[in-house]
N, C-alpha and C. Protein backbone atom coordinates (compact mmCIF):
# COMPACT_ATOMS: atom_id res chain seq x y z
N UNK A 1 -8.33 -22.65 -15.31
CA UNK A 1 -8.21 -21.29 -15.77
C UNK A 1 -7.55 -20.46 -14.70
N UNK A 2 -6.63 -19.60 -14.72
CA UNK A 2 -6.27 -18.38 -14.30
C UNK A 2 -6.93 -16.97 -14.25
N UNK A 3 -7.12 -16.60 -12.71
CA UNK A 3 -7.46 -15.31 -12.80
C UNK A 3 -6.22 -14.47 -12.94
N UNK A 4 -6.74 -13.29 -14.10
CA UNK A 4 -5.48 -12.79 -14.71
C UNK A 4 -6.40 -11.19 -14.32
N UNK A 5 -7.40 -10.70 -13.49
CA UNK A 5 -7.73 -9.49 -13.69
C UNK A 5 -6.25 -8.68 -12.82
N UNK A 6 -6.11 -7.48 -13.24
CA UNK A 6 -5.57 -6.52 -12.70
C UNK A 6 -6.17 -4.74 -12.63
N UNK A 7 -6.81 -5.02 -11.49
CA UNK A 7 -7.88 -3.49 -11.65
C UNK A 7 -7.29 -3.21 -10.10
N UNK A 8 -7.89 -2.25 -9.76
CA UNK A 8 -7.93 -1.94 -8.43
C UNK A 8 -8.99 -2.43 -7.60
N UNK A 9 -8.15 -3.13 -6.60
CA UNK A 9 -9.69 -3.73 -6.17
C UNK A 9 -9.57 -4.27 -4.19
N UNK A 10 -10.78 -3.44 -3.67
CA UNK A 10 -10.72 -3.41 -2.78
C UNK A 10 -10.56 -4.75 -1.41
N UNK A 11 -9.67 -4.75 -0.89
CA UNK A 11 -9.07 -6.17 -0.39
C UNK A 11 -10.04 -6.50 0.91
N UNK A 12 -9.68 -4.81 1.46
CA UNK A 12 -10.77 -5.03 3.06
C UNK A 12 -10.51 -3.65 3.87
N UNK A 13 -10.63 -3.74 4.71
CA UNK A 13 -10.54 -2.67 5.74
C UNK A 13 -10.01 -3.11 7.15
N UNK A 14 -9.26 -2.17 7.69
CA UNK A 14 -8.09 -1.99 8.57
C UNK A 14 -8.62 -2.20 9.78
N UNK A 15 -7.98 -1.81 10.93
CA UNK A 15 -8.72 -1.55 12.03
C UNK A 15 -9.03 -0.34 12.66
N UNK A 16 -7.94 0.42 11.59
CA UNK A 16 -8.46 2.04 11.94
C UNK A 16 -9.47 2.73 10.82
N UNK A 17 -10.09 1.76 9.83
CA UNK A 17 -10.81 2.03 9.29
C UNK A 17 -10.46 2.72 7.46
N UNK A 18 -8.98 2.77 7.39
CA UNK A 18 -8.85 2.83 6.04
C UNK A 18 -9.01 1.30 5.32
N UNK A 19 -9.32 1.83 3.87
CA UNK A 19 -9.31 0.62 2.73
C UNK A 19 -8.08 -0.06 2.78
N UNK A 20 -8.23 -0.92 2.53
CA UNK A 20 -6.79 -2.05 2.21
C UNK A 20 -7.38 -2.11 0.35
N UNK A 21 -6.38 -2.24 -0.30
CA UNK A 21 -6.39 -2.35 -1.99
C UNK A 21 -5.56 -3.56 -2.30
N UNK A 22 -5.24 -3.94 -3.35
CA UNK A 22 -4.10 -4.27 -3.85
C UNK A 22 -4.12 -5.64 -4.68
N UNK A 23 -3.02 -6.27 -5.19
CA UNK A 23 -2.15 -5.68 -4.92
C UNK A 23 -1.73 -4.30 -6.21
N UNK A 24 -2.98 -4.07 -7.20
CA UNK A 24 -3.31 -3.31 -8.61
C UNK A 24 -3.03 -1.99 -8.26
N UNK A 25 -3.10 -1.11 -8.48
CA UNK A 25 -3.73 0.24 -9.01
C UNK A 25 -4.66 0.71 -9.90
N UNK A 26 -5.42 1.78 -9.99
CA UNK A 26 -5.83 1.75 -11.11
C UNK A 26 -5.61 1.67 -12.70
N UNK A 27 -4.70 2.03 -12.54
CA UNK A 27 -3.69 1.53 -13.94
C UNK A 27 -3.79 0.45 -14.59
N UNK A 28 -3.51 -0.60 -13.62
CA UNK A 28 -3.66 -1.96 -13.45
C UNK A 28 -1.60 -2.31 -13.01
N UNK A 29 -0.88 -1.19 -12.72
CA UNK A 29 0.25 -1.41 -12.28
C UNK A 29 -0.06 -2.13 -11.24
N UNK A 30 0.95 -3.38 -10.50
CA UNK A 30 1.67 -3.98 -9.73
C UNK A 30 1.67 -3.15 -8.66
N UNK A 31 1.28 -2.94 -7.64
CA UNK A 31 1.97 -2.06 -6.33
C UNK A 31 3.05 -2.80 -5.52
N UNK A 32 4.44 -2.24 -5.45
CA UNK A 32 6.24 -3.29 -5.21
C UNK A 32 6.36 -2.18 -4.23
N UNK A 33 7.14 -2.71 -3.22
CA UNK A 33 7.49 -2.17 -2.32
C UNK A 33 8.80 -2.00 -2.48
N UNK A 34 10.19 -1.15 -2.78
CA UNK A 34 9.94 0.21 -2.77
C UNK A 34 9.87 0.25 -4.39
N UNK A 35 9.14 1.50 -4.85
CA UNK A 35 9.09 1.91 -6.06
C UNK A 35 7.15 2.60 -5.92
N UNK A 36 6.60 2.33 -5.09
CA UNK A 36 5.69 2.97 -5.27
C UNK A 36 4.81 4.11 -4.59
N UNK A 37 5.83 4.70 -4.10
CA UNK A 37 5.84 5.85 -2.98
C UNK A 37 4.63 5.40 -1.79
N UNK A 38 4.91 4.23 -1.36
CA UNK A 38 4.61 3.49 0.12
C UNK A 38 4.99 4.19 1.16
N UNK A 39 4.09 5.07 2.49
CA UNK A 39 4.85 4.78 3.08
C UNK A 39 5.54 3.60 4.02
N UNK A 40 5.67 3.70 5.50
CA UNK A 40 6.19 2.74 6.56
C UNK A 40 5.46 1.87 6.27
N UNK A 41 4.08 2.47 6.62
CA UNK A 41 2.73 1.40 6.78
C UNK A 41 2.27 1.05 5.50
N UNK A 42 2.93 0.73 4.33
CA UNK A 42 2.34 0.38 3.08
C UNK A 42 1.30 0.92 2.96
N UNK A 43 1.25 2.37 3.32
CA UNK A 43 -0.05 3.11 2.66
C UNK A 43 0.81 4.41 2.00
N UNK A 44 -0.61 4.62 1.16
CA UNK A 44 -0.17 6.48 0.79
C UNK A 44 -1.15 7.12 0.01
N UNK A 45 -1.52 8.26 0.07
CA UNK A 45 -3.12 9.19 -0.34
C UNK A 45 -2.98 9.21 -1.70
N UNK A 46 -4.59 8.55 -2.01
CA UNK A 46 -5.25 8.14 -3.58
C UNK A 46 -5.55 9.66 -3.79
N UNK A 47 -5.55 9.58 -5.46
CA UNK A 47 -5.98 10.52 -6.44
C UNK A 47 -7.25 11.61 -5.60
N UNK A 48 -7.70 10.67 -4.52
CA UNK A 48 -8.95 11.75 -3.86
C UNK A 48 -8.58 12.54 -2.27
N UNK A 49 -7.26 12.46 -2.15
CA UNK A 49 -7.00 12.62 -0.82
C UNK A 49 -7.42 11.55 0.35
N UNK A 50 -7.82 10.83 -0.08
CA UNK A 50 -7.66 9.46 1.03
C UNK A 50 -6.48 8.69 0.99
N UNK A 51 -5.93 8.60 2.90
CA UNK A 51 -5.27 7.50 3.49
C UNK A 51 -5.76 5.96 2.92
N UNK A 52 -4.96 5.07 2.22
CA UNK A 52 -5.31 3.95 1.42
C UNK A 52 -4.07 3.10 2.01
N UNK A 53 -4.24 2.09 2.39
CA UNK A 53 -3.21 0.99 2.29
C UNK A 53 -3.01 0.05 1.09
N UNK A 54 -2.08 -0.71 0.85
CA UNK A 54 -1.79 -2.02 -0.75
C UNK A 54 -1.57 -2.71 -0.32
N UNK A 55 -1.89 -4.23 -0.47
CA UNK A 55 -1.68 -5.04 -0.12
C UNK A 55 -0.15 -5.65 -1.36
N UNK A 56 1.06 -5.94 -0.77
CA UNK A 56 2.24 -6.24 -1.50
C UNK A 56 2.39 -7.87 -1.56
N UNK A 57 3.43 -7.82 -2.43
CA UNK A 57 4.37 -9.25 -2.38
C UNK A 57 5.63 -9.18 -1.48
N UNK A 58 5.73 -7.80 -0.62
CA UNK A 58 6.99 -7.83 0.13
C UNK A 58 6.70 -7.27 1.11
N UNK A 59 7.53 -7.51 2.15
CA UNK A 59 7.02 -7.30 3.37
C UNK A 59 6.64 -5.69 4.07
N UNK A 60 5.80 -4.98 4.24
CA UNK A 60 4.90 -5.89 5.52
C UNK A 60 3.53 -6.27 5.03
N UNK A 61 3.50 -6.67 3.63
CA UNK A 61 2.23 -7.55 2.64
C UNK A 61 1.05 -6.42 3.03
N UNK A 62 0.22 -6.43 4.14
CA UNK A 62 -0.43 -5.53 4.04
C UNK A 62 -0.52 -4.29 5.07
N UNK A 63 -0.50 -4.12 6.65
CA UNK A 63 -0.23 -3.44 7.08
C UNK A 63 0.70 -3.39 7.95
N UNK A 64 2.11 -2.28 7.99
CA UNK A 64 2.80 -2.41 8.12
C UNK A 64 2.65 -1.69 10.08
N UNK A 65 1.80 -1.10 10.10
CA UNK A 65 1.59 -0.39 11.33
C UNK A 65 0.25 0.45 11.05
N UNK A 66 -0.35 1.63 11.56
CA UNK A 66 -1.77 2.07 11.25
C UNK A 66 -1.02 3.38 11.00
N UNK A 67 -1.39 4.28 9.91
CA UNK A 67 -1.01 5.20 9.15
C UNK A 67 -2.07 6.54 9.04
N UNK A 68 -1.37 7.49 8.73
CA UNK A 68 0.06 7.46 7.55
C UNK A 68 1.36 7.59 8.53
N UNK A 69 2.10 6.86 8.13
CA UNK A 69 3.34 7.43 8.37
C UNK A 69 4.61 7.88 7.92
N UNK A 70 5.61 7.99 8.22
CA UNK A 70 6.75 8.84 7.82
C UNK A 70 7.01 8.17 6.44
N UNK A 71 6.87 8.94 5.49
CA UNK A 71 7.53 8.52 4.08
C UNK A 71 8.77 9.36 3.69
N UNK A 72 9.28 8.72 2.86
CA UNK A 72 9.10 7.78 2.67
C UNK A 72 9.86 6.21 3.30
N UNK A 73 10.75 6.51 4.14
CA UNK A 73 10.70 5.35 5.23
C UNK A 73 11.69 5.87 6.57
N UNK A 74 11.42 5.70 7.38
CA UNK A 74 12.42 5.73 8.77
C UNK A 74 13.52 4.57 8.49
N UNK A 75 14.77 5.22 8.10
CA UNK A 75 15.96 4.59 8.42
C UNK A 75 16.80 5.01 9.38
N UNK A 76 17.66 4.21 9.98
CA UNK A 76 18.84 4.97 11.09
C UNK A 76 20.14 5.61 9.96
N UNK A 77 20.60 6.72 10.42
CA UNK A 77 22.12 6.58 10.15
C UNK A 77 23.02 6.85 11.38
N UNK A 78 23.84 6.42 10.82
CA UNK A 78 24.90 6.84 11.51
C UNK A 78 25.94 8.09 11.26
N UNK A 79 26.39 8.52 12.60
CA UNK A 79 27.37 9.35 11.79
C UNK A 79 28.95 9.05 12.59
């Protein structure tokens, strides 16, 4: 048999002490890196004002650095 749940569901906790989730929402949406207003650190503030991290299928899977940080991502340009 296959586990097929998709809820939100709590993975673990960080080392700075936010939740790790994933990889669901409450919805039961998929959390994809980019498309789900992630920031750097694959986190970004739940429906209650909490710092939350997701655990993804793309990199940096679960924490990308300890958060929040710059969303929605630090790129270079050039000029």
């Amino acid at each position: 048999s296959t586990w097929t749940s998709r809820t939100l569901t709590l993975f673990g906790v960080a080392k700075d002490g936010h939740l790790i989730y994933g990889p669901y929402d409450s919805s039961g949406t998929q959390i994809t890196t980019p498309g789900s207003n992630l920031d750097i650190c694959n986190g970004k503030f739940d429906s209650n004002g909490n710092y939350v991290y997701y655990a993804t299928d793309t990199f940096p899977y679960l924490t990308g650095c300890f958060g929040p940080g710059n969303w929605p991502a630090v790129t270079p340009t050039c000029t």
